[in-house]
Protein backbone atom coordinates (compact mmCIF):
# COMPACT_ATOMS: atom_id res chain seq x y z
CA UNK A 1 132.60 116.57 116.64
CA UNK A 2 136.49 116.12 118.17
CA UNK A 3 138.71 113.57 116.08
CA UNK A 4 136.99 112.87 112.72
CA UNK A 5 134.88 114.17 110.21
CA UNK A 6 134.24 116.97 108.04
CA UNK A 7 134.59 120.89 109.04
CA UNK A 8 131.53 122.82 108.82
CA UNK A 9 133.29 125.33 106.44
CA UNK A 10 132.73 122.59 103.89
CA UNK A 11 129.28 122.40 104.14
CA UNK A 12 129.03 126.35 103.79
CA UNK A 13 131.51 126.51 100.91
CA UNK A 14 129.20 123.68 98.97
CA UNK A 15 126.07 125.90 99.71
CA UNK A 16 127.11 129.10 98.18
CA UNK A 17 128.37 127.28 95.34
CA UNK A 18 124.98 125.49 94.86
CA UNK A 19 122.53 127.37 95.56
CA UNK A 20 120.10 126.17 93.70
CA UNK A 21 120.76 122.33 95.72
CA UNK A 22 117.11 121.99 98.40
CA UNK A 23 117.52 118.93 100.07
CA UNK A 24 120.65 116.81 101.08
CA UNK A 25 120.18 113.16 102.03
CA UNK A 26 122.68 111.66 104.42
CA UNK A 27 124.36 108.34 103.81
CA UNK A 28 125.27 105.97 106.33
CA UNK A 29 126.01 102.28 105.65
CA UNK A 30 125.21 99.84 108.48
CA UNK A 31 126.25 95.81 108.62
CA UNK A 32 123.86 94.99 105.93
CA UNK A 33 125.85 96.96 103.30
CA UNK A 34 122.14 98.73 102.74
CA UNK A 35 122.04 102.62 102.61
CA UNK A 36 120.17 104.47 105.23
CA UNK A 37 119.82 107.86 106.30
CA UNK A 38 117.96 110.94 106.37
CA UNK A 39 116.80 113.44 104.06
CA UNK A 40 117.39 116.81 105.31
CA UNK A 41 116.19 120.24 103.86
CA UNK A 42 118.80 122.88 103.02
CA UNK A 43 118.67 124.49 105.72
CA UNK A 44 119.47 121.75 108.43
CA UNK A 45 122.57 120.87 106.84
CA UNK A 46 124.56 122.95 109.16
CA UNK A 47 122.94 120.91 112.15
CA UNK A 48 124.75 117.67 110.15
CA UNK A 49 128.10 119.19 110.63
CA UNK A 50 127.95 120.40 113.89
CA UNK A 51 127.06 116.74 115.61
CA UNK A 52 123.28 117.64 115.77
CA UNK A 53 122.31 114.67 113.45
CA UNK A 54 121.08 112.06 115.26
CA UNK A 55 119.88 108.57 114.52
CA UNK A 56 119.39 105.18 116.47
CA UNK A 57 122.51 103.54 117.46
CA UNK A 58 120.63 100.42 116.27
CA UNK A 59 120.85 101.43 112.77
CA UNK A 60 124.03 100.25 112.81
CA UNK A 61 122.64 96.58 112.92
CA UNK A 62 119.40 96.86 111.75
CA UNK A 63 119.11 93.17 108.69
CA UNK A 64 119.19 93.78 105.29
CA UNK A 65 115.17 94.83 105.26
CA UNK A 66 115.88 97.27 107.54
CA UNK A 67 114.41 95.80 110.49
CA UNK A 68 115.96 96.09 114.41
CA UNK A 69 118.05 93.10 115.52
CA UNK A 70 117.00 92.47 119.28
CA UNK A 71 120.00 90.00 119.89
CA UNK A 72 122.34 92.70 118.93
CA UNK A 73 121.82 94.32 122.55
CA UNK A 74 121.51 97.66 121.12
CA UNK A 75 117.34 97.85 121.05
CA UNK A 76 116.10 97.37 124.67
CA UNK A 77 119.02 97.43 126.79
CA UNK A 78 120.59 100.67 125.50
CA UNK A 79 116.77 102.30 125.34
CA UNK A 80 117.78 102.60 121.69
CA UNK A 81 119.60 105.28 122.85
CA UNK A 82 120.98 107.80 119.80
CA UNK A 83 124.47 108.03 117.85
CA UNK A 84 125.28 110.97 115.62
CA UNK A 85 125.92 110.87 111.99
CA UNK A 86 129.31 112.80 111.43
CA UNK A 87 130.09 113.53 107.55
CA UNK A 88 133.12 112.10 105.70
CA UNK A 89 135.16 115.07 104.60
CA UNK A 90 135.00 115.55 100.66
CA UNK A 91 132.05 113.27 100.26
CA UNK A 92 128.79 115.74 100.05
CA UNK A 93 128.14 116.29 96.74
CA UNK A 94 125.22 116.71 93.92
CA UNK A 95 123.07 113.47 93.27
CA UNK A 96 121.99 114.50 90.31
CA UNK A 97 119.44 111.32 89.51
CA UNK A 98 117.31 112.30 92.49
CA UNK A 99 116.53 115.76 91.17
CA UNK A 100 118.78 119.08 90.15
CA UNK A 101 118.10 119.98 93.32
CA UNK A 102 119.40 116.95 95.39
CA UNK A 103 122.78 116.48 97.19
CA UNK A 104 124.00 113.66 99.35
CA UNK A 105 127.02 113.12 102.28
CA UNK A 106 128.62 110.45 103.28
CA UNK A 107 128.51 109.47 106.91
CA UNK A 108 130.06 108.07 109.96
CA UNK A 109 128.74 107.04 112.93
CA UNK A 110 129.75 108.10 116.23
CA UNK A 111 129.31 108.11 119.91
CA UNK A 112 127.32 111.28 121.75
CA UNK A 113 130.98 111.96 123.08
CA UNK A 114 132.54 112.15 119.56
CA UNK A 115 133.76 109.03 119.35
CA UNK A 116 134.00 106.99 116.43
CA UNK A 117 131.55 103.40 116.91
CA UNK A 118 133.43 100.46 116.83
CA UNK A 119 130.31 99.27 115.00
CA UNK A 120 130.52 101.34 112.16
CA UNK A 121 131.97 99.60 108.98
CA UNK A 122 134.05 102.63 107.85
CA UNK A 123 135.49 102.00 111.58
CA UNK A 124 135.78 98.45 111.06
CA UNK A 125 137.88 99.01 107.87
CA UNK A 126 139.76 102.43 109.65
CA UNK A 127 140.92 99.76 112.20
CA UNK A 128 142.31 97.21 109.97
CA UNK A 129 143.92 100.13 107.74
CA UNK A 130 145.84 101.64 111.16
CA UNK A 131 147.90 98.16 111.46
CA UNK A 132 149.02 98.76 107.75
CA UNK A 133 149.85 102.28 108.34
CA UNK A 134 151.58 101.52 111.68
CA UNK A 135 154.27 99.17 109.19
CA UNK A 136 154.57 102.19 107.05
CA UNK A 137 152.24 100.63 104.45
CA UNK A 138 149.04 101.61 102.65
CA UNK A 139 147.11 99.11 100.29
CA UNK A 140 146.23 100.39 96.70
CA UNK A 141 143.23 98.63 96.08
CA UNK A 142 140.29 99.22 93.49
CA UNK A 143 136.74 97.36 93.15
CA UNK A 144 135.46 96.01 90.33
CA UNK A 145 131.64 94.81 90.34
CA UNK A 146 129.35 93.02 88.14
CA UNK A 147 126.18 93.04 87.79
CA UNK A 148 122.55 92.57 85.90
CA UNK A 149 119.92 94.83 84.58
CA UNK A 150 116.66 93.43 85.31
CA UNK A 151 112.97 94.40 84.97
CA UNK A 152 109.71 92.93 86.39
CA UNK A 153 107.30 90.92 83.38
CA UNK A 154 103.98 89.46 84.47
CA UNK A 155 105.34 89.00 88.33
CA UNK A 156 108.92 87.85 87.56
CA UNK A 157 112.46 89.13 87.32
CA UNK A 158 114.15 88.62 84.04
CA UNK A 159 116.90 90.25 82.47
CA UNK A 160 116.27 93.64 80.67
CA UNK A 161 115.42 93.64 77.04
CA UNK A 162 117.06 96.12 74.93
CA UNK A 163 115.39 99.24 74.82
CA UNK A 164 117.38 99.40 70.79
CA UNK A 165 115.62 96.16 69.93
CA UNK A 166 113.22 94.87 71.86
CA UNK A 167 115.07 91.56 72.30
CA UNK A 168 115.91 89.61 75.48
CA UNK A 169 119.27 88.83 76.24
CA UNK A 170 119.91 85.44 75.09
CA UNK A 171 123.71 84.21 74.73
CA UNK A 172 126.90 84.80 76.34
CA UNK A 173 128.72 87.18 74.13
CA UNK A 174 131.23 87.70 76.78
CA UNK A 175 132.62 91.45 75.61
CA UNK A 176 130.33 91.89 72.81
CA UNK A 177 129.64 95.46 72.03
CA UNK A 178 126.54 95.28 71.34
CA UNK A 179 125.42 94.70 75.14
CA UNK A 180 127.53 97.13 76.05
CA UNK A 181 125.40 99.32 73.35
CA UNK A 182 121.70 97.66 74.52
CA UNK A 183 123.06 99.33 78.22
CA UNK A 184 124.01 102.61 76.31
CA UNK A 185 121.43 104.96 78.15
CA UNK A 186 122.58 103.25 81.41
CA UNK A 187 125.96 103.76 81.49
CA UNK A 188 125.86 107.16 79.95
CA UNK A 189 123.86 108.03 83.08
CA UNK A 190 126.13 106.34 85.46
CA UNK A 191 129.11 107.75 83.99
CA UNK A 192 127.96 111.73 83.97
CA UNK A 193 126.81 110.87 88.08
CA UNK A 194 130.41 109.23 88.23
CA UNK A 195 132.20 112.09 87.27
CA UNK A 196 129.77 114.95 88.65
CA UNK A 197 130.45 112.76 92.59
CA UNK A 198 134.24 112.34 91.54
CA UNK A 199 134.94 108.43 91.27
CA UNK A 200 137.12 107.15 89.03
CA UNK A 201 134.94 104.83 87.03
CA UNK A 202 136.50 103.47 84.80
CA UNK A 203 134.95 101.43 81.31
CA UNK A 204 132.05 98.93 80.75
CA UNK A 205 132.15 95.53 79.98
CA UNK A 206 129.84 92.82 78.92
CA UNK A 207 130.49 89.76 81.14
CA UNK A 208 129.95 85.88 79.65
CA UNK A 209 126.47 85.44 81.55
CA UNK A 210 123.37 87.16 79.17
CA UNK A 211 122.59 90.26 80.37
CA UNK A 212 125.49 91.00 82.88
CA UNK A 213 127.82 93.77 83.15
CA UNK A 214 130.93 94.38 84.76
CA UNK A 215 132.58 97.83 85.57
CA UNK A 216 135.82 98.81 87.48
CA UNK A 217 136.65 102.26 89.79
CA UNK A 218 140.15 102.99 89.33
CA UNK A 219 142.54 102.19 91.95
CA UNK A 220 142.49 104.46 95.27
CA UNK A 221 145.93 104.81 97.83
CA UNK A 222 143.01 105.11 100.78
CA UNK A 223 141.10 102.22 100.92
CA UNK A 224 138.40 103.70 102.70
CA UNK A 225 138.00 106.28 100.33
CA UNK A 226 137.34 102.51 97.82
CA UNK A 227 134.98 101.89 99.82
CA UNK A 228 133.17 105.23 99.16
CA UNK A 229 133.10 104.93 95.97
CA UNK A 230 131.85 101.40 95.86
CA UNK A 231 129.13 102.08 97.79
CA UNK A 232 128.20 105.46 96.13
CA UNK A 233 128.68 103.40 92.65
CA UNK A 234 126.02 100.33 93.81
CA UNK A 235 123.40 103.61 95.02
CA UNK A 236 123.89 105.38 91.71
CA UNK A 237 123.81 102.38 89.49
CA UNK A 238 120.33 101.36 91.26
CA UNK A 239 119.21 105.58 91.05
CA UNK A 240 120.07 105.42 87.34
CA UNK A 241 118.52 102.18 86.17
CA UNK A 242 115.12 103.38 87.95
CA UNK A 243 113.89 106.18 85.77
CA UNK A 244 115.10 103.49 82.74
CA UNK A 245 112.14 101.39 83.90
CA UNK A 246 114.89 98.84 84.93
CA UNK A 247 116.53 97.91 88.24
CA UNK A 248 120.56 97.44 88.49
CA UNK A 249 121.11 94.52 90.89
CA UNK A 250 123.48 93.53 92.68
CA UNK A 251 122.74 90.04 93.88
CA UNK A 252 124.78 87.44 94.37
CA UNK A 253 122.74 84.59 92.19
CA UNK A 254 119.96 86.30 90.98
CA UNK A 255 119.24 83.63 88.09
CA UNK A 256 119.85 79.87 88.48
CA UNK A 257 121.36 78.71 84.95
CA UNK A 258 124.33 81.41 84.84
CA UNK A 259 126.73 83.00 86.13
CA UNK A 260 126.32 85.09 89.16
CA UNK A 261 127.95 88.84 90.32
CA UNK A 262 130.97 89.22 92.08
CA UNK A 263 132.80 91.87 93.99
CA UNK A 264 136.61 91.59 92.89
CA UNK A 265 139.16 93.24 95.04
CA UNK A 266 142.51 94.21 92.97
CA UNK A 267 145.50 94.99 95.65
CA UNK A 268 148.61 96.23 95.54
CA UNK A 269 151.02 97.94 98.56
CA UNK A 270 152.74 101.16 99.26
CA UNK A 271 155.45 101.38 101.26
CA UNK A 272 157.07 105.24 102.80
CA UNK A 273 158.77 105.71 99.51
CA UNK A 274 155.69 105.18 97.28
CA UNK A 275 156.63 102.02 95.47
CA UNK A 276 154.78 98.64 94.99
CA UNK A 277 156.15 96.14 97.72
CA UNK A 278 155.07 93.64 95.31
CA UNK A 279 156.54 94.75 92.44
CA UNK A 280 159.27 92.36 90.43
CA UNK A 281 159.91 91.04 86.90
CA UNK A 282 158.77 87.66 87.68
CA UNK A 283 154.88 87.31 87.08
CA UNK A 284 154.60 85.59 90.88
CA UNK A 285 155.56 88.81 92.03
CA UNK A 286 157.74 89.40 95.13
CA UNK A 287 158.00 87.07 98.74
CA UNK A 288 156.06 90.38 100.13
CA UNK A 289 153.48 89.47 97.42
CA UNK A 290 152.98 85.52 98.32
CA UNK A 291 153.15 85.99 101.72
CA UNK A 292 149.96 87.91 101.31
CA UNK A 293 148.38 85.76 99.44
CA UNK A 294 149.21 83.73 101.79
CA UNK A 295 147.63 85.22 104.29
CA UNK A 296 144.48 85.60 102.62
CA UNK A 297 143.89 82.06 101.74
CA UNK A 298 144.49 80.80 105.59
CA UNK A 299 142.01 83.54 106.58
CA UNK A 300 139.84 82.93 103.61
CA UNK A 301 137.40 80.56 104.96
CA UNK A 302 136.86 82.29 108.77
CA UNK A 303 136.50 85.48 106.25
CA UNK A 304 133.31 83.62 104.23
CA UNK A 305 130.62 85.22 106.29
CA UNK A 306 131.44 88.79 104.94
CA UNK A 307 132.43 87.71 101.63
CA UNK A 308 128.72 86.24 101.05
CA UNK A 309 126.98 87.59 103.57
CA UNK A 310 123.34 86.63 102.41
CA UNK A 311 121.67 83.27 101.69
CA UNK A 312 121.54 83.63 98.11
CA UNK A 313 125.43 84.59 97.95
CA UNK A 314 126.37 81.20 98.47
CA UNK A 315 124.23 79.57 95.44
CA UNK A 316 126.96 81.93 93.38
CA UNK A 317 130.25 79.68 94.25
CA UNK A 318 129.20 76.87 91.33
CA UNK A 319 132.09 74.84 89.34
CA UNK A 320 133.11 76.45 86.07
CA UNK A 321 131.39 79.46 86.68
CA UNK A 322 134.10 81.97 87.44
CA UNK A 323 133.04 82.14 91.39
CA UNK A 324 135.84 80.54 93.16
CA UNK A 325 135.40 77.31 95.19
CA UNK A 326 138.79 77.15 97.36
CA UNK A 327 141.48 79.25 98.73
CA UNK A 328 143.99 78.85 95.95
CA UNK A 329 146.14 80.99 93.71
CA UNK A 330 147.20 80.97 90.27
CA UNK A 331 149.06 83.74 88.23
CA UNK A 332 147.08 85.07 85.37
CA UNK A 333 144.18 82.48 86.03
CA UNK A 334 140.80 83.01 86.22
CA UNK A 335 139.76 79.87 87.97
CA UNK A 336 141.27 80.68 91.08
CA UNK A 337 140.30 82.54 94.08
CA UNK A 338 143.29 84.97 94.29
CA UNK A 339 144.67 85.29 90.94
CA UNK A 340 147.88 87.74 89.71
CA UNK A 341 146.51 89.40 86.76
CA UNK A 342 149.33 90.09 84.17
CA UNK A 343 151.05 93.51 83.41
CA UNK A 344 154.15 95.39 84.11
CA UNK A 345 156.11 94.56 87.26
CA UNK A 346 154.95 97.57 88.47
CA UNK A 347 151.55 97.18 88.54
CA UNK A 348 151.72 93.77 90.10
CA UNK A 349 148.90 92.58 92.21
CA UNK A 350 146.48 90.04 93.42
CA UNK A 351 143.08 90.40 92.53
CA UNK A 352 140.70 88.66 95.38
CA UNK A 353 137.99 86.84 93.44
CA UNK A 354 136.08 85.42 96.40
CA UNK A 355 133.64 88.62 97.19
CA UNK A 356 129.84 88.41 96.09
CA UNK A 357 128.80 92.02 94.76
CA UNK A 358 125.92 92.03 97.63
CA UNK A 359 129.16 92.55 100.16
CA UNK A 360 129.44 95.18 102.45
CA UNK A 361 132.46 96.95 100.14
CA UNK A 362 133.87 97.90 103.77
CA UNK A 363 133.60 95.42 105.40
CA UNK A 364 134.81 92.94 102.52
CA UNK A 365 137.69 95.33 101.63
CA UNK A 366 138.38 94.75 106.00
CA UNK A 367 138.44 91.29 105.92
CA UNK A 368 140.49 90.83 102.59
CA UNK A 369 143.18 92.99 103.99
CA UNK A 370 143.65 91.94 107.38
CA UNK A 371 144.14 88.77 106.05
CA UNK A 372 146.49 90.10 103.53
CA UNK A 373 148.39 92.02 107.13
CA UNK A 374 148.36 88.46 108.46
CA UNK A 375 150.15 87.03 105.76
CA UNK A 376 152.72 89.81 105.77
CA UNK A 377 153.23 89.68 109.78
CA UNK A 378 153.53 85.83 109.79
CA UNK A 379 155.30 85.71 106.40
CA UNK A 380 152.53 83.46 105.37
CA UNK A 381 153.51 80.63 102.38
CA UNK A 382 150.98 80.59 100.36
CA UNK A 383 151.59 77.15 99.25
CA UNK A 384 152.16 75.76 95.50
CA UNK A 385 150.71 77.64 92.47
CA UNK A 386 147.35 76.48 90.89
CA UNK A 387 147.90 76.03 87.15
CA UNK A 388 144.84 75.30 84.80
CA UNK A 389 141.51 74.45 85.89
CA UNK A 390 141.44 75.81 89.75
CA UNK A 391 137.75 73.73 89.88
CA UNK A 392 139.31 70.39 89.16
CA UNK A 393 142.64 71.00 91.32
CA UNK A 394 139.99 71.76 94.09
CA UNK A 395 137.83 69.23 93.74
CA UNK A 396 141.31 66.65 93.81
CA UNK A 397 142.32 68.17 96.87
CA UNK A 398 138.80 68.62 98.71
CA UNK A 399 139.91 72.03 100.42
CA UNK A 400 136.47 73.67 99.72
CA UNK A 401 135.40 77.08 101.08
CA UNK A 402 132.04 77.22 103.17
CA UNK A 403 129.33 76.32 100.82
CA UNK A 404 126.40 76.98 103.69
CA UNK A 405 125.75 79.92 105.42
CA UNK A 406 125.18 78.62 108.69
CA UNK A 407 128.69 76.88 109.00
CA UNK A 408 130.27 80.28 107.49
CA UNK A 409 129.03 82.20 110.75
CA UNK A 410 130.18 79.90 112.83
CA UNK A 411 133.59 79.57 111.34
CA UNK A 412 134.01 83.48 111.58
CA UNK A 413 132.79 83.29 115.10
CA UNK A 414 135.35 81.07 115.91
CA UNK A 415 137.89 83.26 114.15
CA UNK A 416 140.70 84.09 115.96
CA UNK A 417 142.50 86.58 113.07
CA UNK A 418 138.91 88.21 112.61
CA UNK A 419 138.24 89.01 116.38
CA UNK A 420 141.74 90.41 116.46
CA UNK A 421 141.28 92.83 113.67
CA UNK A 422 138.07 93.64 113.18
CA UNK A 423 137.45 93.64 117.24
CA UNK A 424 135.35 91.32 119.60
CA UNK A 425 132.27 93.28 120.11
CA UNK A 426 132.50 93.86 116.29
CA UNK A 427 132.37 90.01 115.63
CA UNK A 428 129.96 89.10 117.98
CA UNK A 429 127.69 91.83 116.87
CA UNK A 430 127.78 90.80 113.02
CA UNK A 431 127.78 87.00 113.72
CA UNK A 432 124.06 88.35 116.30
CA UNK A 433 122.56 89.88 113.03
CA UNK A 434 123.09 87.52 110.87
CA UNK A 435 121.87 84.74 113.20
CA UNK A 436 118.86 86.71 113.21
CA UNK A 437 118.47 87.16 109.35
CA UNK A 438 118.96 83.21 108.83
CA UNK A 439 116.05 82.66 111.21
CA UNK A 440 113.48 85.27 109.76
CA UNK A 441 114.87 84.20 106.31
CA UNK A 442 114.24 80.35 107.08
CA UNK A 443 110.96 80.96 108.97
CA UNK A 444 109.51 82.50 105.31
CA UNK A 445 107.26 80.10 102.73
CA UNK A 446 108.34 80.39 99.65
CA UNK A 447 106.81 79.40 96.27
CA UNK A 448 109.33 76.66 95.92
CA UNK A 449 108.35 75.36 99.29
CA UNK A 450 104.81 74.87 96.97
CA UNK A 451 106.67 73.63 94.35
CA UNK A 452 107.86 71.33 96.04
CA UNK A 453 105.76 70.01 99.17
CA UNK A 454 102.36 71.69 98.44
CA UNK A 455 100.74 68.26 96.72
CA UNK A 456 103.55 65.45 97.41
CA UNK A 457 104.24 66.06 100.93
């Protein structure tokens, strides 16, 4: 493959030094933010880096079940005609939950001519990431995800019990150690894969919802290479948890009473020299620093149908429950969408809040920093400070974000700053699939439907 992607030296060099590795499984990510791929036997690998692995150029917008997307013009009218897979350079490496014999690779997706797909979220992000670079900029940005443990009792879904105890999860305990110690076995696992893959993950957490943890991967100067390791953190954590007898998920609002998961995006920006734009003594950071906050909260609400891409992400953003409810900013406050944590001047930051942990990680990392580019560009004012409780000042003021799913798509389809960066066909493709997920999603019955209707109707 011309342009991109990994030399096939790589692939030989990784075989000699494991031999004993059998099968490989390629990874690409389409829209959905759900793995797929292939899984190859040793011997094809070479075929993988020499643009022989072919897939459906559907894939790239197949819905979160994996099923084709008519409206996105890439089923009938192309003659689902085929892409290749072209692997990420550094990312094939041992998976060591799916056998001692079991390796994976990242991929791309590109055009029969070599060319990356403007379809492809890496692309998407690789896009966004060109207009930074072309101001002599890079963002520093890590992800930091929460999430539940959950297992399957008489046909529902309820938090995991500790395997230590026996008991359910019952209170908050927001950083108690002993949840941290119920997940033990869990988090060992995840942290030997973490380390044998080479992500910086960093330490384990206990968040204030029962059950839920929270973990961060340490700050990367390539954002892409973030988004990597998100998404090879969310396939781990669920590889891990299934040999446990548990499940690690990742959705948005998977139980009604608490709090749900987030994806939260900490930033900070490189300039030729290697220092922090937004670096100063004063905890609201640098002009460079506002005016991307800035940014994102004027792009914040076109940006809502990536941020919470699903129809359960949106029963996350609840008052009082740590998911943000407007496009404000505070410094060193928690109630607010894009918040500057504290620490040295030159660590300074913003750390986007908005993100449901069922987010693409490219695609949210795409959206979060072209708005942050906007805000630099334009010299965005972010407007005054949010001290206190974010919920109330929002409430006052009634600037909400999209609440409904429906009205999200349409604002990014109407997005002006989104079709610029992220691309037209891109936009119109994403806002396609996801007009197609609402309707199969709203065509289902559901038990609450029953519930419901079923006798009082």
């Amino acid at each position: 493959m011309s342009g991109f992607g990994a030399d096939r030296t790589e692939a030989e060099a990784f075989l000699v030094a494991n031999p004993d590795i059998a099968f490989v499984e390629t990874l690409f990510t389409p829209l959905s933010g759900v793995a797929r791929g292939k899984r190859l036997r040793r011997s094809e690998l070479a075929k993988v880096y020499g643009g022989g692995a072919f897939v459906p150029s559907s894939i790239v917008a197949v819905d979160i079940l994996g099923a084709d997307c008519e409206a996105s013009g890439l089923v009938w009218e192309t003659g689902d005609a085929d892409a290749v897979l072209v692997p990420v350079s550094g990312s094939l490496v041992r998976a060591p939950w799916l056998g001692s014999d079991v390796a994976q690779v990242t991929c791309s997706l590109a055009t029969l001519d070599g060319q990356r797909s403007s379809f492809d979220p890496r692309a998407v992000l690789a896009r966004v990431l060109d207009r930074f670079a072309a101001d002599g900029l890079a963002p520093m940005v890590a992800c930091e995800l929460e999430f539940y443990l959950v297992e399957r009792r008489r046909g529902k879904v309820t938090r995991r019990r500790s395997p230590l105890t026996g008991r359910d999860p019952f209170g908050p305990e927001a950083h108690g150690l002993s949840e941290t110690e119920d997940a033990g076995d869990f988090l060992r696992a995840l942290w030997a894969v973490a380390d044998a893959q080479g992500w910086p993950l960093e330490g384990a957490s206990a968040e204030a919802s029962p059950g839920q943890l929270e973990m961060t991967l340490h700050h990367r100067p390539d954002a892409l290479q973030a988004g990597d390791d998100a998404i090879a953190f969310k396939r781990a954590a669920k590889g891990v948890a299934r040999p446990l007898g548990c499940e690690a998920t990742f959705m948005a609002k998977p139980f009604e009473n608490i709090a749900g998961s987030g994806m939260h995006i900490h930033m900070s920006m490189i300039d030729k020299e290697n220092a922090n734009i937004f670096a100063a003594e004063e905890a609201e950071g640098t002009p460079a620093l506002r005016h991307a906050i800035g940014g994102m909260a004027a792009t914040m609400a076109e940006s809502m149908a990536v941020l919470a891409p699903n129809a359960n992400s949106y029963r996350r953003y609840v008052a009082h429950s740590y998911a943000p409810t407007a496009p404000n900013w505070g410094i060193n406050n928690r109630t607010v969408a894009l918040r500057i944590p504290a620490g040295s001047s030159a660590s300074r930051r913003v750390e986007h809040r908005v993100a449901g942990a069922d987010a693409n990680p490219y695609l949210a990392l795409a959206v979060v920093l072209a708005g942050a580019h906007y805000g630099l560009t334009h010299q965005t004012d972010p407007g005054a400070e949010t001290s206190g409780d974010g919920y109330a000042a929002a409430a006052k003021s009634g600037d909400r974000l999209p609440t409904d799913w429906l009205a999200a798509i349409e604002r990014f389809d109407r997005s002006a700053v989104m079709r610029d960066y992220l691309g037209e066909a891109f936009v119109d493709l994403f806002v396609a699939v996801k007009r197609t997920e609402q309707e199969r999603f709203n065509a289902g019955v559901t038990s609450l439907d029953y519930d419901w209707y079923l006798q009082g109707a």
